[in-house]
Protein backbone atom coordinates (compact mmCIF):
# COMPACT_ATOMS: atom_id res chain seq x y z
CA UNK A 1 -27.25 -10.04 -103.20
CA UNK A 2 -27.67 -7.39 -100.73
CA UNK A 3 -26.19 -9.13 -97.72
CA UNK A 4 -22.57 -9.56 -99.53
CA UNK A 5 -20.57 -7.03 -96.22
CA UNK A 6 -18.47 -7.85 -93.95
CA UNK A 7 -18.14 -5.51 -90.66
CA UNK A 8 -16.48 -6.00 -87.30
CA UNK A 9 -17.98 -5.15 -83.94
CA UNK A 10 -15.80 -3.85 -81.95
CA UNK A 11 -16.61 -3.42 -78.04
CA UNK A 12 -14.50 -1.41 -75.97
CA UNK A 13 -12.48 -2.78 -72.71
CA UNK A 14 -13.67 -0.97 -69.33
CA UNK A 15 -10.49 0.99 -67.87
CA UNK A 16 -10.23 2.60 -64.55
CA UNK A 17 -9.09 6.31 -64.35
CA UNK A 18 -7.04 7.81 -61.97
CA UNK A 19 -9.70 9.00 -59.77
CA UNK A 20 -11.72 5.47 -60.18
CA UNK A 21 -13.88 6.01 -62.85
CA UNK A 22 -14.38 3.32 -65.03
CA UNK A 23 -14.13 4.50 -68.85
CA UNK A 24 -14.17 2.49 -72.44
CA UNK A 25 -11.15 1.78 -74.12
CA UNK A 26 -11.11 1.47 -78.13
CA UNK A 27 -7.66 0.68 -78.02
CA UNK A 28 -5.99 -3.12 -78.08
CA UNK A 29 -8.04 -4.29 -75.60
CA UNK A 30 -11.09 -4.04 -77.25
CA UNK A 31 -12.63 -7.15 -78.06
CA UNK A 32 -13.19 -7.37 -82.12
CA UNK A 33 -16.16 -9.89 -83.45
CA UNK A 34 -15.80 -10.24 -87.18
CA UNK A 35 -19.18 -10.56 -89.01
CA UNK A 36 -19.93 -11.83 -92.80
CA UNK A 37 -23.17 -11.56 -94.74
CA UNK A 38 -24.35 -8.34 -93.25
CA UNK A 39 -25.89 -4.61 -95.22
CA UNK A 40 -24.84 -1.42 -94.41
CA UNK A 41 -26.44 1.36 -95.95
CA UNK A 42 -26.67 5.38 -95.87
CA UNK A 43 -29.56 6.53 -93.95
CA UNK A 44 -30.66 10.27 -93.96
CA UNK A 45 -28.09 11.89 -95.13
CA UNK A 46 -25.15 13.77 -93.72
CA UNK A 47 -25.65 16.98 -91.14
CA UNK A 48 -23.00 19.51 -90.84
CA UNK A 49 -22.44 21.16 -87.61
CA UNK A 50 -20.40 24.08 -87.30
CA UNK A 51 -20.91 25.93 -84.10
CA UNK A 52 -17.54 25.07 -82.44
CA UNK A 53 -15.95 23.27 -85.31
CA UNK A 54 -16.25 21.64 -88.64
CA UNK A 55 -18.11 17.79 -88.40
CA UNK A 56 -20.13 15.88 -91.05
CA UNK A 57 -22.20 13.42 -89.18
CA UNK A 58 -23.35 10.94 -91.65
CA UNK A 59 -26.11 8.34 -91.03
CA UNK A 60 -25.72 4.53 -91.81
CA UNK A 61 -28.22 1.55 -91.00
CA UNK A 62 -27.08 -2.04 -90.48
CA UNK A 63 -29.37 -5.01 -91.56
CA UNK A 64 -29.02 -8.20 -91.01
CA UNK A 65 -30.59 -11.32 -93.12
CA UNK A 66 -33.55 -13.29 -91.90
CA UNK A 67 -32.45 -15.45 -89.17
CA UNK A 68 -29.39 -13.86 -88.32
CA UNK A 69 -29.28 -12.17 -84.77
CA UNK A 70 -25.64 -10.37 -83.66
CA UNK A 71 -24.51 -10.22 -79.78
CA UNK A 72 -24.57 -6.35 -80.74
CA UNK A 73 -25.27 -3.51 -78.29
CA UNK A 74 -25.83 0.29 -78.32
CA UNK A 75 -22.38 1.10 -76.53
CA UNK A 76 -20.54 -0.92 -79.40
CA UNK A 77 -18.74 0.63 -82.71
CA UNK A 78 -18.83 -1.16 -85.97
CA UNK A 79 -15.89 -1.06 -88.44
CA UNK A 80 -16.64 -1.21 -92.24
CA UNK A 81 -15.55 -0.17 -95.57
CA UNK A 82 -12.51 2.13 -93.66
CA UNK A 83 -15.09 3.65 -91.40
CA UNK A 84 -15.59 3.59 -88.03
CA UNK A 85 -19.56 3.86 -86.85
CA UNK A 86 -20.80 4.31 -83.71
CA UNK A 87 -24.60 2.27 -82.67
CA UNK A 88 -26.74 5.32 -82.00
CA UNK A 89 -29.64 4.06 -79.93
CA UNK A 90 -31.43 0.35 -79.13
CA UNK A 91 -30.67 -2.66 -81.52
CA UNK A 92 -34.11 -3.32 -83.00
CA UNK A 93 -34.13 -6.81 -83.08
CA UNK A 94 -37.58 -8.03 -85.36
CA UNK A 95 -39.37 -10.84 -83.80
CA UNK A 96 -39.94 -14.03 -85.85
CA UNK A 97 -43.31 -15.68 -86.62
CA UNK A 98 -43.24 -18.51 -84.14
CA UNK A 99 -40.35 -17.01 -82.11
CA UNK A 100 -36.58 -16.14 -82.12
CA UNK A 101 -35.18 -13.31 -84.37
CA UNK A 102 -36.18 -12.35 -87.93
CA UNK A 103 -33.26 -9.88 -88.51
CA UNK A 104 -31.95 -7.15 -86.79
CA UNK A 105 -31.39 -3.00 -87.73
CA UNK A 106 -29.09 -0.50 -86.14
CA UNK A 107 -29.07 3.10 -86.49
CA UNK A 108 -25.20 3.87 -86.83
CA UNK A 109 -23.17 7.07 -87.14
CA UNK A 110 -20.08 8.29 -88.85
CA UNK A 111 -18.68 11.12 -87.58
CA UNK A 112 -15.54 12.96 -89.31
């Protein structure tokens, strides 16, 4: 029962600026993978930062089932339950007994 979510991975398009810098863009030419039978849970907490302004950064985690490996990388954003969450570091991906993937876990981040 825990691997009942649905997210969507969204990966930015690669824009060039005005002085030829290539830079992501979240906006409708992102390409969007939708994903079933995934877990995302909170992960250590939220931290408040308040130097130059008010932001909650809240941790997630994203599992994934035995078996189940995602095209997911650390410059990609994952949509789910109304948030948006950002991959914060490498994509562990667990090897398997005799090869392959056993699952996968992603730190993510919510930031408000």
């Amino acid at each position: 029962m825990l691997f009942l979510q649905s997210i969507t991975i969204v990966r930015p398009a690669t824009v060039t600026d005005e002085y030829g810098n290539e830079q992501d863009d979240w906006g409708p030419g992102a390409t969007r993978i939708p994903v079933d039978g995934v877990n995302v849970q909170p992960q250590g907490g939220s931290v408040e930062d308040t130097d130059d302004r008010q932001v909650t950064v809240t941790g997630w985690r994203l599992y994934t089932p035995r078996r189940m490996d995602l095209d997911l990388r650390e410059t990609d954003r994952i949509e789910s339950d109304g948030m948006t969450l950002q991959v914060t570091g490498e994509v562990a991906r667990w090897p398997a007994p005799g090869g392959g993937v056993h699952h996968i876990e992603a730190d993510l981040k919510e930031v408000d």
